[in-house]
N, C-alpha and C. Protein backbone atom coordinates (compact mmCIF):
# COMPACT_ATOMS: atom_id res chain seq x y z
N UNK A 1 56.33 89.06 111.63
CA UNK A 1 55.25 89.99 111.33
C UNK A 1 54.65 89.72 109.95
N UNK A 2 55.54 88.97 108.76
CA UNK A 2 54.68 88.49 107.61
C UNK A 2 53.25 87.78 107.74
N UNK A 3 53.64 87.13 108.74
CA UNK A 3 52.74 86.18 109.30
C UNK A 3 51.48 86.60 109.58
N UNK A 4 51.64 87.74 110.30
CA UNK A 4 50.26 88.58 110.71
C UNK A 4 49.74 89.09 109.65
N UNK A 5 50.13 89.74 108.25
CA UNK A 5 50.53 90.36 107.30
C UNK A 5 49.58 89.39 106.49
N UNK A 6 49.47 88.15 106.32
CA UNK A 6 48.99 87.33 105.62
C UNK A 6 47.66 86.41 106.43
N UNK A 7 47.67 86.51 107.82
CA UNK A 7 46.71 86.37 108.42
C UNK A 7 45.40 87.34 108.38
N UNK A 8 45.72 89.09 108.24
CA UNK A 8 45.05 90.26 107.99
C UNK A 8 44.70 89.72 106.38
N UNK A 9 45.30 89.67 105.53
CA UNK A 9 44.88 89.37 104.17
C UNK A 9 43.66 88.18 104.19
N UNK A 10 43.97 87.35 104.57
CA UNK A 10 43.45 85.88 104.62
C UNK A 10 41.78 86.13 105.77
N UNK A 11 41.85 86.52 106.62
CA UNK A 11 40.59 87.05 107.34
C UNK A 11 39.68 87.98 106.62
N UNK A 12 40.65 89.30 105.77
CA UNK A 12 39.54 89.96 104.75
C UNK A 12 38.58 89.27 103.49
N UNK A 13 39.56 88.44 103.21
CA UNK A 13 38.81 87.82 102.10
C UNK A 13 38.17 86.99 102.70
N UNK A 14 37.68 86.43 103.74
CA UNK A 14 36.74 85.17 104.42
C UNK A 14 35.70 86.15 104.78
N UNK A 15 35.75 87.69 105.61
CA UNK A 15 34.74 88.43 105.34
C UNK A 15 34.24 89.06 104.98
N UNK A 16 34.83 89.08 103.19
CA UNK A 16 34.19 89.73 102.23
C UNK A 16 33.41 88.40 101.87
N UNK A 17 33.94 87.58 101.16
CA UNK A 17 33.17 86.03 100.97
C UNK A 17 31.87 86.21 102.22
N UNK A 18 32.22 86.02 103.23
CA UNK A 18 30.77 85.89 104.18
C UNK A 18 30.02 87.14 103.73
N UNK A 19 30.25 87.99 103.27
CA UNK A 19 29.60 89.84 102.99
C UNK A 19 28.38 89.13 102.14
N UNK A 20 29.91 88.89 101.09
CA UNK A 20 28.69 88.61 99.70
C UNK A 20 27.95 87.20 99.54
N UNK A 21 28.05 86.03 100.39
CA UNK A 21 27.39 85.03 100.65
C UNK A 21 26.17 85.35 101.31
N UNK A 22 26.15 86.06 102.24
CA UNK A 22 25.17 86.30 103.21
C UNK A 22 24.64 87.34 103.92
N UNK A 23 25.19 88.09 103.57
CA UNK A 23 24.75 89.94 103.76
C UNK A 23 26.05 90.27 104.81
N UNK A 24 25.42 91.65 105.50
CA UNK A 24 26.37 92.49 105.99
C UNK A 24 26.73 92.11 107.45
N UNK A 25 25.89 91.46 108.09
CA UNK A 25 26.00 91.27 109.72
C UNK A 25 26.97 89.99 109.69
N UNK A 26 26.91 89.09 108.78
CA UNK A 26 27.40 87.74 108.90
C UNK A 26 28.86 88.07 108.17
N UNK A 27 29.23 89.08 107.65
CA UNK A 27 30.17 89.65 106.95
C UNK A 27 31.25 90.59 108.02
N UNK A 28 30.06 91.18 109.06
CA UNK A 28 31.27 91.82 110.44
C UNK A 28 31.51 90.58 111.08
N UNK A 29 30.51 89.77 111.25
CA UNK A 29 31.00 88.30 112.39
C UNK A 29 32.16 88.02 111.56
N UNK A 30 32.28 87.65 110.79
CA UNK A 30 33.53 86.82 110.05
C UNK A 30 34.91 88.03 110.16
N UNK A 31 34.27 89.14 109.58
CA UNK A 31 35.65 90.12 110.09
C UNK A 31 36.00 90.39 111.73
N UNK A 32 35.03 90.10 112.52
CA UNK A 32 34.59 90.19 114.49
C UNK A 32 35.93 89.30 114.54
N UNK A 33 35.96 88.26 113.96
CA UNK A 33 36.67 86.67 114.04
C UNK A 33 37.88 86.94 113.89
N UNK A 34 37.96 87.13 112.64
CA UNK A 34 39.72 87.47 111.81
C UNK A 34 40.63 88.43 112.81
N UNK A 35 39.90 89.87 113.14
CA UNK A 35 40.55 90.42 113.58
C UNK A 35 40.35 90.11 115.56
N UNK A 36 39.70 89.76 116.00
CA UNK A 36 40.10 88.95 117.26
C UNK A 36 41.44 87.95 117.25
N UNK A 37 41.51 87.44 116.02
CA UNK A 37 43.10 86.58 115.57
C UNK A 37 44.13 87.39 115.59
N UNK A 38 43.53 88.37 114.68
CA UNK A 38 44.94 89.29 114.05
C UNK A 38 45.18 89.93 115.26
N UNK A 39 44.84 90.55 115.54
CA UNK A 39 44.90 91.77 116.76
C UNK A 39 45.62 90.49 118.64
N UNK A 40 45.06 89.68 118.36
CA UNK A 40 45.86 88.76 119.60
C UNK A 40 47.19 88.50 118.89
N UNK A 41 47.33 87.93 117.78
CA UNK A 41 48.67 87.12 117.12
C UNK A 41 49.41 88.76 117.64
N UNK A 42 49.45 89.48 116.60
CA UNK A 42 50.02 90.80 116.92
C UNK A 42 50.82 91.31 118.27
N UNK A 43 49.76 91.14 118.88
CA UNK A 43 50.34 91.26 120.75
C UNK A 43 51.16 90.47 120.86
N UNK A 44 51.05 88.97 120.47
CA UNK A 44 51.89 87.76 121.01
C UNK A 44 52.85 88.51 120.12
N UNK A 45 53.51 88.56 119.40
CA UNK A 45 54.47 88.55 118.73
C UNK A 45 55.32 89.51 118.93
N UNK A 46 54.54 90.99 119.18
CA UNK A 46 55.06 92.25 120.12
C UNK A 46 55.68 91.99 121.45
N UNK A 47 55.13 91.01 122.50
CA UNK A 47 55.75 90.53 123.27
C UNK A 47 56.91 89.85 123.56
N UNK A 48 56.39 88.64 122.68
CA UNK A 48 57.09 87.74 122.70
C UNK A 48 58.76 87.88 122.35
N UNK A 49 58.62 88.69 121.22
CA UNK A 49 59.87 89.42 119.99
C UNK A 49 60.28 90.24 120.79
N UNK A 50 59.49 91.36 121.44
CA UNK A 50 60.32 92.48 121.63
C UNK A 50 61.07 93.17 122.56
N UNK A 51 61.54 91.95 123.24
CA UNK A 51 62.55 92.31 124.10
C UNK A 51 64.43 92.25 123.92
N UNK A 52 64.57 91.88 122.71
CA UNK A 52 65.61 91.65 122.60
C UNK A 52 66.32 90.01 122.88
N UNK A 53 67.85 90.38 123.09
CA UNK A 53 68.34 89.04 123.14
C UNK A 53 68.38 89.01 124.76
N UNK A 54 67.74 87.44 125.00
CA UNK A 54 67.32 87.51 126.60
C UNK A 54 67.82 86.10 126.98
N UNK A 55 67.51 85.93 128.85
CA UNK A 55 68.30 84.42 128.73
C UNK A 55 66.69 83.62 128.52
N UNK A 56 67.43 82.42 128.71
CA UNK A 56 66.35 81.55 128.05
C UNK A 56 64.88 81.38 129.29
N UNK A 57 65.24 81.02 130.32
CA UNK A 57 63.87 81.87 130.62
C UNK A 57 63.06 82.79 130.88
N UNK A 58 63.33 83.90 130.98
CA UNK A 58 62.94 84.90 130.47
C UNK A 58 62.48 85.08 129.23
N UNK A 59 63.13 84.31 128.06
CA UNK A 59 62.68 84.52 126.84
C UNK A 59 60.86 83.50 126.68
N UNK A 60 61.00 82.36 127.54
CA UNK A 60 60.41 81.49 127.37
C UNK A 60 58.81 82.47 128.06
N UNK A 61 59.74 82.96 129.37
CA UNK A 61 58.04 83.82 129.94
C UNK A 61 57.37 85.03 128.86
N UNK A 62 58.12 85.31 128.17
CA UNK A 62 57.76 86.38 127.21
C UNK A 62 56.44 85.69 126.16
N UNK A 63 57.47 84.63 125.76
CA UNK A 63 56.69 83.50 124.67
C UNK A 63 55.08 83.33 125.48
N UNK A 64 55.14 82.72 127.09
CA UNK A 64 53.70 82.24 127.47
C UNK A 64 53.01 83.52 127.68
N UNK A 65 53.73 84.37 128.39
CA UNK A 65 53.20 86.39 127.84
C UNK A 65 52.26 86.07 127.11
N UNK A 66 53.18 86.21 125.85
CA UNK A 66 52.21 87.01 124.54
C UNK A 66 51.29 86.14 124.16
N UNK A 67 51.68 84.45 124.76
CA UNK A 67 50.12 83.96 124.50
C UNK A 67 49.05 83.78 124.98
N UNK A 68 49.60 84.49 126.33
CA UNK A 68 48.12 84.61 127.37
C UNK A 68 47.67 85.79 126.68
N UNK A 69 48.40 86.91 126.62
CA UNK A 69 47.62 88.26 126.13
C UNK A 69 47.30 87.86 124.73
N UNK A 70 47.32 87.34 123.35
CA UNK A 70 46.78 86.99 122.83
C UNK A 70 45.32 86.22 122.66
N UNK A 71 45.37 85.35 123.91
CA UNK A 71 44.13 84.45 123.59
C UNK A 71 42.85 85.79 124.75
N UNK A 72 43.79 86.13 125.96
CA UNK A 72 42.95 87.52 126.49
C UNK A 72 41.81 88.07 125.63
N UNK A 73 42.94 88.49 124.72
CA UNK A 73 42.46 89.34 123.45
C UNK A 73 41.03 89.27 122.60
N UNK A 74 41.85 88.02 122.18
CA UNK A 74 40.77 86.93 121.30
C UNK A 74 39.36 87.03 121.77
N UNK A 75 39.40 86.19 123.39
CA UNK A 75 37.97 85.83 123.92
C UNK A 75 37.20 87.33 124.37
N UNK A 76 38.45 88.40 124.74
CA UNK A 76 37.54 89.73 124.29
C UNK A 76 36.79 90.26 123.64
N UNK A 77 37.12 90.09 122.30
CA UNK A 77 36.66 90.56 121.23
C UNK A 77 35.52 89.49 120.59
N UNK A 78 36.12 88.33 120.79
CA UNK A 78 34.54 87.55 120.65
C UNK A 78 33.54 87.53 121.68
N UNK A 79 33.77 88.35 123.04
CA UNK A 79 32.89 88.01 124.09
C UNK A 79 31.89 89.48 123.37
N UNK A 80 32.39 90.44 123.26
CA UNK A 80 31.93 92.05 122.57
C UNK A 80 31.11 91.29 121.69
N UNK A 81 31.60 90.04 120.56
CA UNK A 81 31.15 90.39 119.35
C UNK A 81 29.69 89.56 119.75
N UNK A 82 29.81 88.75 120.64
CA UNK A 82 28.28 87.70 120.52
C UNK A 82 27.57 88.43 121.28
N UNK A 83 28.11 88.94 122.52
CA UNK A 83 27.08 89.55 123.72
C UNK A 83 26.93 90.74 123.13
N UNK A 84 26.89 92.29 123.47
CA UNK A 84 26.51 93.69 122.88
C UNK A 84 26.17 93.36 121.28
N UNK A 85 27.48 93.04 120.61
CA UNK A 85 27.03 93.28 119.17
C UNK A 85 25.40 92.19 118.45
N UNK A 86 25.74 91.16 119.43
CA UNK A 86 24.76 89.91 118.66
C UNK A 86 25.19 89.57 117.41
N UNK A 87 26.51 89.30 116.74
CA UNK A 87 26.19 89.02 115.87
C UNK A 87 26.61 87.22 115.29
N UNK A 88 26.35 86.70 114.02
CA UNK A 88 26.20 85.18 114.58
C UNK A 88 27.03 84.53 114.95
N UNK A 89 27.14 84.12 115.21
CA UNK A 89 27.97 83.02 116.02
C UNK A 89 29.48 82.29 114.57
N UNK A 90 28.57 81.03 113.80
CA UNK A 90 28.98 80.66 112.79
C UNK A 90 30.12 81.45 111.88
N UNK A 91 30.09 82.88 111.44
CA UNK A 91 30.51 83.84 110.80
C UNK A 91 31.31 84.02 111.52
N UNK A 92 31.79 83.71 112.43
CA UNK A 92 32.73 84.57 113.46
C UNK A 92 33.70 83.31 113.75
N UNK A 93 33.29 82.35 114.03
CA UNK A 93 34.25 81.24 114.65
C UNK A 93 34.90 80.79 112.53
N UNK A 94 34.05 81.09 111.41
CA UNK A 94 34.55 80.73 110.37
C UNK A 94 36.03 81.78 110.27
N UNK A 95 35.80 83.36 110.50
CA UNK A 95 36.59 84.07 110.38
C UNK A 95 37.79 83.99 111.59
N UNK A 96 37.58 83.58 112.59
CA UNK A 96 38.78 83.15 113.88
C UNK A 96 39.38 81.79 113.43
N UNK A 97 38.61 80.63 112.83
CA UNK A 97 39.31 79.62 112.47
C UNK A 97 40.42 79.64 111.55
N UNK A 98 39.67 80.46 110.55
CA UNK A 98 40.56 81.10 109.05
C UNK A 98 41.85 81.92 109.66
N UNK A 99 41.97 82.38 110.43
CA UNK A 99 42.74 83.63 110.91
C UNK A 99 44.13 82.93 111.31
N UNK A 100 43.47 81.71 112.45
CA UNK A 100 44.33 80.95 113.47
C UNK A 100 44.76 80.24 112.25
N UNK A 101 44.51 79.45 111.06
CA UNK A 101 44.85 79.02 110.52
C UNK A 101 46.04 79.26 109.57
N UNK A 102 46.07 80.55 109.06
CA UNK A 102 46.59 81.19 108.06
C UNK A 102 48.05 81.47 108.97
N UNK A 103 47.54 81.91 110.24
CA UNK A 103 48.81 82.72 111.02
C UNK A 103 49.68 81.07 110.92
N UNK A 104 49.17 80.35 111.24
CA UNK A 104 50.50 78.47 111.23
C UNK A 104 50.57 78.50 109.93
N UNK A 105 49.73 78.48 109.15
CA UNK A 105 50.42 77.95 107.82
C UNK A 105 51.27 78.94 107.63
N UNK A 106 51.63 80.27 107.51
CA UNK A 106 52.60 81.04 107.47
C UNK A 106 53.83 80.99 108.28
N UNK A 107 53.48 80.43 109.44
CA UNK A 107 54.78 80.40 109.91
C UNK A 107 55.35 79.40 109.92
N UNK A 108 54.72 78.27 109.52
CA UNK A 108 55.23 76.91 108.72
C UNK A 108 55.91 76.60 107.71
N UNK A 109 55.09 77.83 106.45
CA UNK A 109 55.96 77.63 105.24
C UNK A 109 57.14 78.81 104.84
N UNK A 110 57.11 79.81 106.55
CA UNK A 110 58.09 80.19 106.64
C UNK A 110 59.76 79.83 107.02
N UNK A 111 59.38 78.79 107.86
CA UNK A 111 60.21 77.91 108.43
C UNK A 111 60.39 77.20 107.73
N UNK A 112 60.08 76.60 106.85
CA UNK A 112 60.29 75.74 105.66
C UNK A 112 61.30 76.22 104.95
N UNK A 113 61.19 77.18 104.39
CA UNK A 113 62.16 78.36 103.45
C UNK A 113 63.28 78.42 103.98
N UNK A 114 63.37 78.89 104.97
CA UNK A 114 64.45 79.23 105.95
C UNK A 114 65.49 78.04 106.25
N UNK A 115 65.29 76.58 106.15
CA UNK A 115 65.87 75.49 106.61
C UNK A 115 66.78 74.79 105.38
N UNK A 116 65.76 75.43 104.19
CA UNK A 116 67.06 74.70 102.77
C UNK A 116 67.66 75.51 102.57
């Protein structure tokens, strides 16, 4: 859950940066983005995690679970954000890239830590 924790951090500041680069609409696309990340990672991880100690496949269907309902999620919230909302395109895939990004590098240089 740090992970998400620092993915939510890391998406605000990409759409405050888009806010104050480019006004207010290109500033929700970029937050539209982040939290289409955050809000899928979240699920996956609720899933995936929260069943306890399980056998191994079962554990494994949990894992492809939470990443179908994750990416579900995702193309939800970006389908809302381009179609009804209109808003741009660019701002939004910057704030989902940033999002997806932050969530691996966290759990990379979490795993890192953990191994020495």
């Amino acid at each position: 859950m740090r992970a998400v924790g620092i993915e939510a951090a890391v998406g605000l500041a990409v759409a405050l940066a888009a806010w104050g680069a480019a006004g207010p609409r290109p500033g929700l696309a970029a937050a539209a983005g982040g939290i289409a990340m955050l809000c899928g990672n979240a699920l996956a991880v609720a899933v995936a995690l929260g069943g306890g100690i399980r056998p191994a496949g079962a554990a494994f269907a949990r894992l492809l679970l939470g990443t179908l309902g994750k990416w579900v999620v995702a193309v939800a919230v970006i389908a809302v954000a381009l179609g009804p909302l209109r808003l741009p395109s660019l701002p939004l895939l910057a704030g989902l890239a940033a999002g997806m990004l932050a969530y691996l590098l966290a759990l990379n240089l979490g795993t890192q830590r953990r191994q020495r």
